[in-house]
C-alpha atoms as a PDB file:
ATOM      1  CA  UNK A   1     -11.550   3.080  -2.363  1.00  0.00           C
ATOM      2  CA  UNK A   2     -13.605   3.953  -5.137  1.00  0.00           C
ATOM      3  CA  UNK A   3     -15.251   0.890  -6.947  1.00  0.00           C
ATOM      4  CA  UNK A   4     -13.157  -1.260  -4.950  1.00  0.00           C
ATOM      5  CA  UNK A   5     -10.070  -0.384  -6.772  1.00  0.00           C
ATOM      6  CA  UNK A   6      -7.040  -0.227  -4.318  1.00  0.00           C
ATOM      7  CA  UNK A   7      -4.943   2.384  -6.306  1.00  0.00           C
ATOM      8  CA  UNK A   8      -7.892   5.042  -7.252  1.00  0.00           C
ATOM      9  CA  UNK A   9      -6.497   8.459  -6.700  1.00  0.00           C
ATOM     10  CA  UNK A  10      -2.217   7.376  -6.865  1.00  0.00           C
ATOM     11  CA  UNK A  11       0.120   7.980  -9.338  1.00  0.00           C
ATOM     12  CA  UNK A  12       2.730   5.078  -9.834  1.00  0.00           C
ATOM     13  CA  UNK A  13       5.998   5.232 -12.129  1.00  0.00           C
ATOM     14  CA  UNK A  14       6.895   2.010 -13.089  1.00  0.00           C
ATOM     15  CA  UNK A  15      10.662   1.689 -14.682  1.00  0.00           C
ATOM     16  CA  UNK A  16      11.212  -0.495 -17.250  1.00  0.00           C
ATOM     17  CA  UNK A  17       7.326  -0.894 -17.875  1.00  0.00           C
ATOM     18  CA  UNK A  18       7.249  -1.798 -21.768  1.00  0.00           C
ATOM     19  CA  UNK A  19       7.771  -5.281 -21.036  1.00  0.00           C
ATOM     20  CA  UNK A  20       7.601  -8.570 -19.142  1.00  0.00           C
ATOM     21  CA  UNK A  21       7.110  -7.597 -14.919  1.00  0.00           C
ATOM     22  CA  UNK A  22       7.436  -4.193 -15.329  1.00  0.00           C
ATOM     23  CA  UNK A  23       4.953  -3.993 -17.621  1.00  0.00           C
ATOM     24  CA  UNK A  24       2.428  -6.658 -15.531  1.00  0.00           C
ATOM     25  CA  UNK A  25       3.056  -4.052 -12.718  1.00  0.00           C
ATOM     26  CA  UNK A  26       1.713  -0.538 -14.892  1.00  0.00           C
ATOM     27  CA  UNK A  27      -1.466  -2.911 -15.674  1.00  0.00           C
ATOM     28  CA  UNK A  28      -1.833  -4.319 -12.877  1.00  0.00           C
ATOM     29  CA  UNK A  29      -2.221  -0.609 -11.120  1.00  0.00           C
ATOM     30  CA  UNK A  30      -3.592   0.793 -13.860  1.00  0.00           C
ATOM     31  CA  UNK A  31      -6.635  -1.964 -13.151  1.00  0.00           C
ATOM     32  CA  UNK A  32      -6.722  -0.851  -9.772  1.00  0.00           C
ATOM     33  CA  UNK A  33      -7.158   3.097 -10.234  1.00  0.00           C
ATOM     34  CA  UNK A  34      -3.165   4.334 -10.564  1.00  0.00           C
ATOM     35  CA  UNK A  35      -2.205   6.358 -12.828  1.00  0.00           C
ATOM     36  CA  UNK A  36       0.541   5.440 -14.451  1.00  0.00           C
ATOM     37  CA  UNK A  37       3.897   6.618 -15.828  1.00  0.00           C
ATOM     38  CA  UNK A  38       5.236   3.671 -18.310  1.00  0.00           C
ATOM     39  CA  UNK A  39       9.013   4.481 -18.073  1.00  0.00           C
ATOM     40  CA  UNK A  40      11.150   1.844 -20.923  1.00  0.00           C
ATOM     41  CA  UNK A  41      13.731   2.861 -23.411  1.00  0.00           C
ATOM     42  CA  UNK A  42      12.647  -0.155 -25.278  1.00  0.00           C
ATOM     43  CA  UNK A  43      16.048  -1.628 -24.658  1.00  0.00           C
ATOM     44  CA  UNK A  44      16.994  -5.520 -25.507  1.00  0.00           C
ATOM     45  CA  UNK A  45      16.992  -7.478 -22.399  1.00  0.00           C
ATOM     46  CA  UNK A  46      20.814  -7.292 -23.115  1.00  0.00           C
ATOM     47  CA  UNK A  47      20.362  -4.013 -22.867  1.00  0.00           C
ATOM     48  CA  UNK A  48      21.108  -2.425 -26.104  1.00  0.00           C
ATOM     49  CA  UNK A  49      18.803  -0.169 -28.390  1.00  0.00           C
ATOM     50  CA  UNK A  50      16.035   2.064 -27.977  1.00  0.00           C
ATOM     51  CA  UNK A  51      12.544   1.330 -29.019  1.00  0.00           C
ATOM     52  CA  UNK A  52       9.767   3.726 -27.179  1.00  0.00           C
ATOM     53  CA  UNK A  53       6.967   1.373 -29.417  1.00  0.00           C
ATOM     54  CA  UNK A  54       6.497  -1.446 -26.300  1.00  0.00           C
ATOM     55  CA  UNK A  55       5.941   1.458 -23.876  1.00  0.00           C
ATOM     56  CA  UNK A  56       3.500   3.060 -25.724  1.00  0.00           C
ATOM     57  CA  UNK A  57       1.565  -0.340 -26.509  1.00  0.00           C
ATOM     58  CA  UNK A  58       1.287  -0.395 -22.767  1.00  0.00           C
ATOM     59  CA  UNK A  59      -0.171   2.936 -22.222  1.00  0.00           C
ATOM     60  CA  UNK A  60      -2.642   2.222 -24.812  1.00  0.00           C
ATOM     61  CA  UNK A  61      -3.496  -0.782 -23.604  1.00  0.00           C
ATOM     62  CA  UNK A  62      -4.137   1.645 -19.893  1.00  0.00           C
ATOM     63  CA  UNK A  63      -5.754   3.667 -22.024  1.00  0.00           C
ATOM     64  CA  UNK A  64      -8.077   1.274 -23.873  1.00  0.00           C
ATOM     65  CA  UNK A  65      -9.139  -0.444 -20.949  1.00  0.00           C
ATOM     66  CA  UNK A  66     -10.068   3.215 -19.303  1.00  0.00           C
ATOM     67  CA  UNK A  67      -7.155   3.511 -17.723  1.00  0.00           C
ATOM     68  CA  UNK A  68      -4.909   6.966 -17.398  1.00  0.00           C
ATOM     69  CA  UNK A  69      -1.066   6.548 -18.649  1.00  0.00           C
ATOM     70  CA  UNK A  70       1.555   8.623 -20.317  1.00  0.00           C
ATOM     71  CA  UNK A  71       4.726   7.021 -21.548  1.00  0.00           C
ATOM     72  CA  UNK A  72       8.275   8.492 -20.633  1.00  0.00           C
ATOM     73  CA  UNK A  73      11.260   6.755 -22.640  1.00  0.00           C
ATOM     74  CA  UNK A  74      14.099   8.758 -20.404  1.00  0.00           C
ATOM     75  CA  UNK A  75      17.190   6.398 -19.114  1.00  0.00           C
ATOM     76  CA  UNK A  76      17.276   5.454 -15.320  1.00  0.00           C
ATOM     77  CA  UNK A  77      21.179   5.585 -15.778  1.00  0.00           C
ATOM     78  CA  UNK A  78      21.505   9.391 -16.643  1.00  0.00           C
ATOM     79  CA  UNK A  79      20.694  11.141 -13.318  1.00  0.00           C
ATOM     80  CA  UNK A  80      19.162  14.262 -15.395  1.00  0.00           C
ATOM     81  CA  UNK A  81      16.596  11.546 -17.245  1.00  0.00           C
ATOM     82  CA  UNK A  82      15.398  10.340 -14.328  1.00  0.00           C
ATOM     83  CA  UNK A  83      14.537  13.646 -12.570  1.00  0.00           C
ATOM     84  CA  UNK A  84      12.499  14.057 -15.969  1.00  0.00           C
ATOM     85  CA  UNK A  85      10.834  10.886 -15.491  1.00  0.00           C
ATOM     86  CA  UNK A  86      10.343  12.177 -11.824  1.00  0.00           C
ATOM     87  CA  UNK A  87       8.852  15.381 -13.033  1.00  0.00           C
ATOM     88  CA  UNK A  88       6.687  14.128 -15.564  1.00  0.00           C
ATOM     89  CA  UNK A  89       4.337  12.286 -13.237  1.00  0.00           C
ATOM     90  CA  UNK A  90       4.425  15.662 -10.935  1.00  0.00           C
ATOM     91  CA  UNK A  91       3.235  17.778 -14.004  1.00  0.00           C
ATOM     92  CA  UNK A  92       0.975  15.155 -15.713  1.00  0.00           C
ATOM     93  CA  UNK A  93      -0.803  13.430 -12.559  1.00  0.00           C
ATOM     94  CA  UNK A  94       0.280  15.918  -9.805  1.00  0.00           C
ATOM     95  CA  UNK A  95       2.461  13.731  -7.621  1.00  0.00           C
ATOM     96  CA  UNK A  96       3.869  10.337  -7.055  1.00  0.00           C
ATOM     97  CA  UNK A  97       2.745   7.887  -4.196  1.00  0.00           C
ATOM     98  CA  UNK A  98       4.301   4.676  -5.860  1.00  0.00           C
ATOM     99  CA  UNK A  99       7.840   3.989  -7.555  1.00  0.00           C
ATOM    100  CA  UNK A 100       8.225   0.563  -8.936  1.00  0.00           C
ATOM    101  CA  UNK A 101      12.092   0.458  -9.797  1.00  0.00           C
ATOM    102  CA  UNK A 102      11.912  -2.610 -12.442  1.00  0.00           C
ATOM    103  CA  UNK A 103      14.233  -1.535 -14.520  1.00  0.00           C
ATOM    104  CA  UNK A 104      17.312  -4.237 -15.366  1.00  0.00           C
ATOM    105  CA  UNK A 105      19.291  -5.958 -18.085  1.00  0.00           C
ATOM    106  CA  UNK A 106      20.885  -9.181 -18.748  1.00  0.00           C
ATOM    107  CA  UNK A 107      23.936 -10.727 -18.360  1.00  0.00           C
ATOM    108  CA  UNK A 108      23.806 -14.429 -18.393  1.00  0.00           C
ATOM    109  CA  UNK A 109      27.295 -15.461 -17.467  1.00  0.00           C
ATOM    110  CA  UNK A 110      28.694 -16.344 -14.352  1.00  0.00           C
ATOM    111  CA  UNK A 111      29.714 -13.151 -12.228  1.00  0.00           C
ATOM    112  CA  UNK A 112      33.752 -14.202 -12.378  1.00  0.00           C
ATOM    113  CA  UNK A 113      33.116 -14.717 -16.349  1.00  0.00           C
ATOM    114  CA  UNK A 114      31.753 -10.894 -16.518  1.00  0.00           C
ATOM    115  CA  UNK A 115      33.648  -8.349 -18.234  1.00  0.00           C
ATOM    116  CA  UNK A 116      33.939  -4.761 -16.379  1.00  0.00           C
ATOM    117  CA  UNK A 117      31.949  -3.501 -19.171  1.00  0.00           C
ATOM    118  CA  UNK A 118      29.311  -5.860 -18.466  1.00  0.00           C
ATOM    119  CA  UNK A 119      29.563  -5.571 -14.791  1.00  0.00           C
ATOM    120  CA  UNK A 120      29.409  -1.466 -14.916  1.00  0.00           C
ATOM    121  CA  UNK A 121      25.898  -2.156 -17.255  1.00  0.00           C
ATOM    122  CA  UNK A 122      24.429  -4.280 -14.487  1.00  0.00           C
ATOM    123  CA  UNK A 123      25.133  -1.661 -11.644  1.00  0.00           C
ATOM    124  CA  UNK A 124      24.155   1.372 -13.587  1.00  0.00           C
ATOM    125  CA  UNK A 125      20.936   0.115 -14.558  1.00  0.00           C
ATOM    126  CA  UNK A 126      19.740  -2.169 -11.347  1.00  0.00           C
ATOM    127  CA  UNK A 127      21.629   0.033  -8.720  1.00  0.00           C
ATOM    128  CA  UNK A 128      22.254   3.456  -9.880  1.00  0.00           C
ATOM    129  CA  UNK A 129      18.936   3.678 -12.183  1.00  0.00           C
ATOM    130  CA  UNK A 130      17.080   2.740  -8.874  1.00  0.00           C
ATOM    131  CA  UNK A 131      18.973   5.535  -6.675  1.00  0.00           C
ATOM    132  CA  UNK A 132      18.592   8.184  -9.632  1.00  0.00           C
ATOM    133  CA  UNK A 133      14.850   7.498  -9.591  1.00  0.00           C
ATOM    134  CA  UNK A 134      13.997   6.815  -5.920  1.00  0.00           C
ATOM    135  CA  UNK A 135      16.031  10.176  -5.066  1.00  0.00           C
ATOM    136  CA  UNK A 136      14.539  12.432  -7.573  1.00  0.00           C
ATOM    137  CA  UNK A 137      10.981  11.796  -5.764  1.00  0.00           C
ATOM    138  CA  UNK A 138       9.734  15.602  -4.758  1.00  0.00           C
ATOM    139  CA  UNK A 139       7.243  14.307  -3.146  1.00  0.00           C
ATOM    140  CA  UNK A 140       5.814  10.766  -1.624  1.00  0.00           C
ATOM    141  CA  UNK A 141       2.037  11.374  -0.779  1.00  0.00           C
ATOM    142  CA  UNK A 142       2.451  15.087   0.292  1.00  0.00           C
ATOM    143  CA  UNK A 143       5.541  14.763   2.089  1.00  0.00           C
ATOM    144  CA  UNK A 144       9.048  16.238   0.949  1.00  0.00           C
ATOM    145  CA  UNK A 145      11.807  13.951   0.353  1.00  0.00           C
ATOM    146  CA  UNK A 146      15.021  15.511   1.936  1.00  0.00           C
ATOM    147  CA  UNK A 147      16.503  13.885  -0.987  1.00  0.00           C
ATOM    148  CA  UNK A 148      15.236  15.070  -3.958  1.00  0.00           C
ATOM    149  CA  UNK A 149      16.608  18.922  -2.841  1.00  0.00           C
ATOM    150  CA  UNK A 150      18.266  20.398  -5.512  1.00  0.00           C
ATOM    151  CA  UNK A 151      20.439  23.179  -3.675  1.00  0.00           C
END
C-alpha cells in the first residue's frame, strides 16, 4: 500500500460514473490509487439521452487531481457494449480487480402504476446491465472467469 492509498496498483470500472454515487465511487478510488474506467452514457436519470460530457468531467477531475482515468460511454444494456467497456480497462490498465455496477434509472411511480415499457427499462439497466458487465470480466486479479468464455 503505497502512500497509504488502499487501491494503488487496481483497476476499477465504475458504471454509471458521470454522476451522483457512481461518480463519488470513480473519485473516491481514484483518491486511493485505482485506476479508473468512468463508464456513463450521460443518460437523464429517467433514462433518456446521451451526453459523454459528465463522464469526461470526471476523468478530468481523476486526472487533475493526479489521478489515472479513461472514459468509456458504451451501454450496460447491449451485451456487445459492455464486453467493450470490459475490454477497455484490459487494454488501457491491463486488468480489472474492481467492478462497481452503479448503473440505474428512474421510475418514480408505484411498481403496479409501471408501464411494461417502463418496467423492461428498469430490468435492462439495473439487472441485465449488471450481468452483461459482471460476466464479460476476463479476468478478476489474475484469475479467469469461467464466465466471460467466449466459445
Amino acid at each position: 500500500m503505497a502512500d497509504g492509498k488502499m487501491l494503488e496498483g487496481k483497476v476499477a470500472v465504475v458504471t454509471g460514473a458521470g454522476r451522483g454515487i457512481g461518480r463519488g465511487f470513480a473519485m473516491l478510488m481514484a483518491s486511493q490509487g485505482a485506476k479508473v474506467v468512468v463508464n456513463d452514457i450521460g443518460g437523464s436519470v429517467e433514462g433518456e439521452g446521451q451526453d459523454s460530457g459528465p463522464a469526461y468531467e470526471v476523468v478530468n477531475e481523476i486526472r487533475g487531481a493526479g489521478g489515472e482515468a479513461v472514459m468509456n460511454a458504451d451501454s450496460v444494456t447491449d451485451w456487445d457494449g459492455a464486453h467493450r467497456i470490459v475490454q477497455q480497462a484490459v487494454d488501457e490498465f491491463g486488468k480489472i480487480d474492481i467492478v462497481v455496477n452503479n448503473a440505474g434509472i428512474l421510475r418514480d411511480r408505484i411498481f403496479h402504476r409501471m408501464t411494461e415499457e417502463d418496467w423492461d427499462g428498469v430490468i435492462n439497466v439495473h439487472l441485465k446491465g449488471s450481468f452483461n458487465v459482471s460476466g464479460r470480466r476476463p479476468t478478476i486479479s489474475g484469475r479467469r472467469n469461467p464466465a466471460a468464455s467466449s466459445t
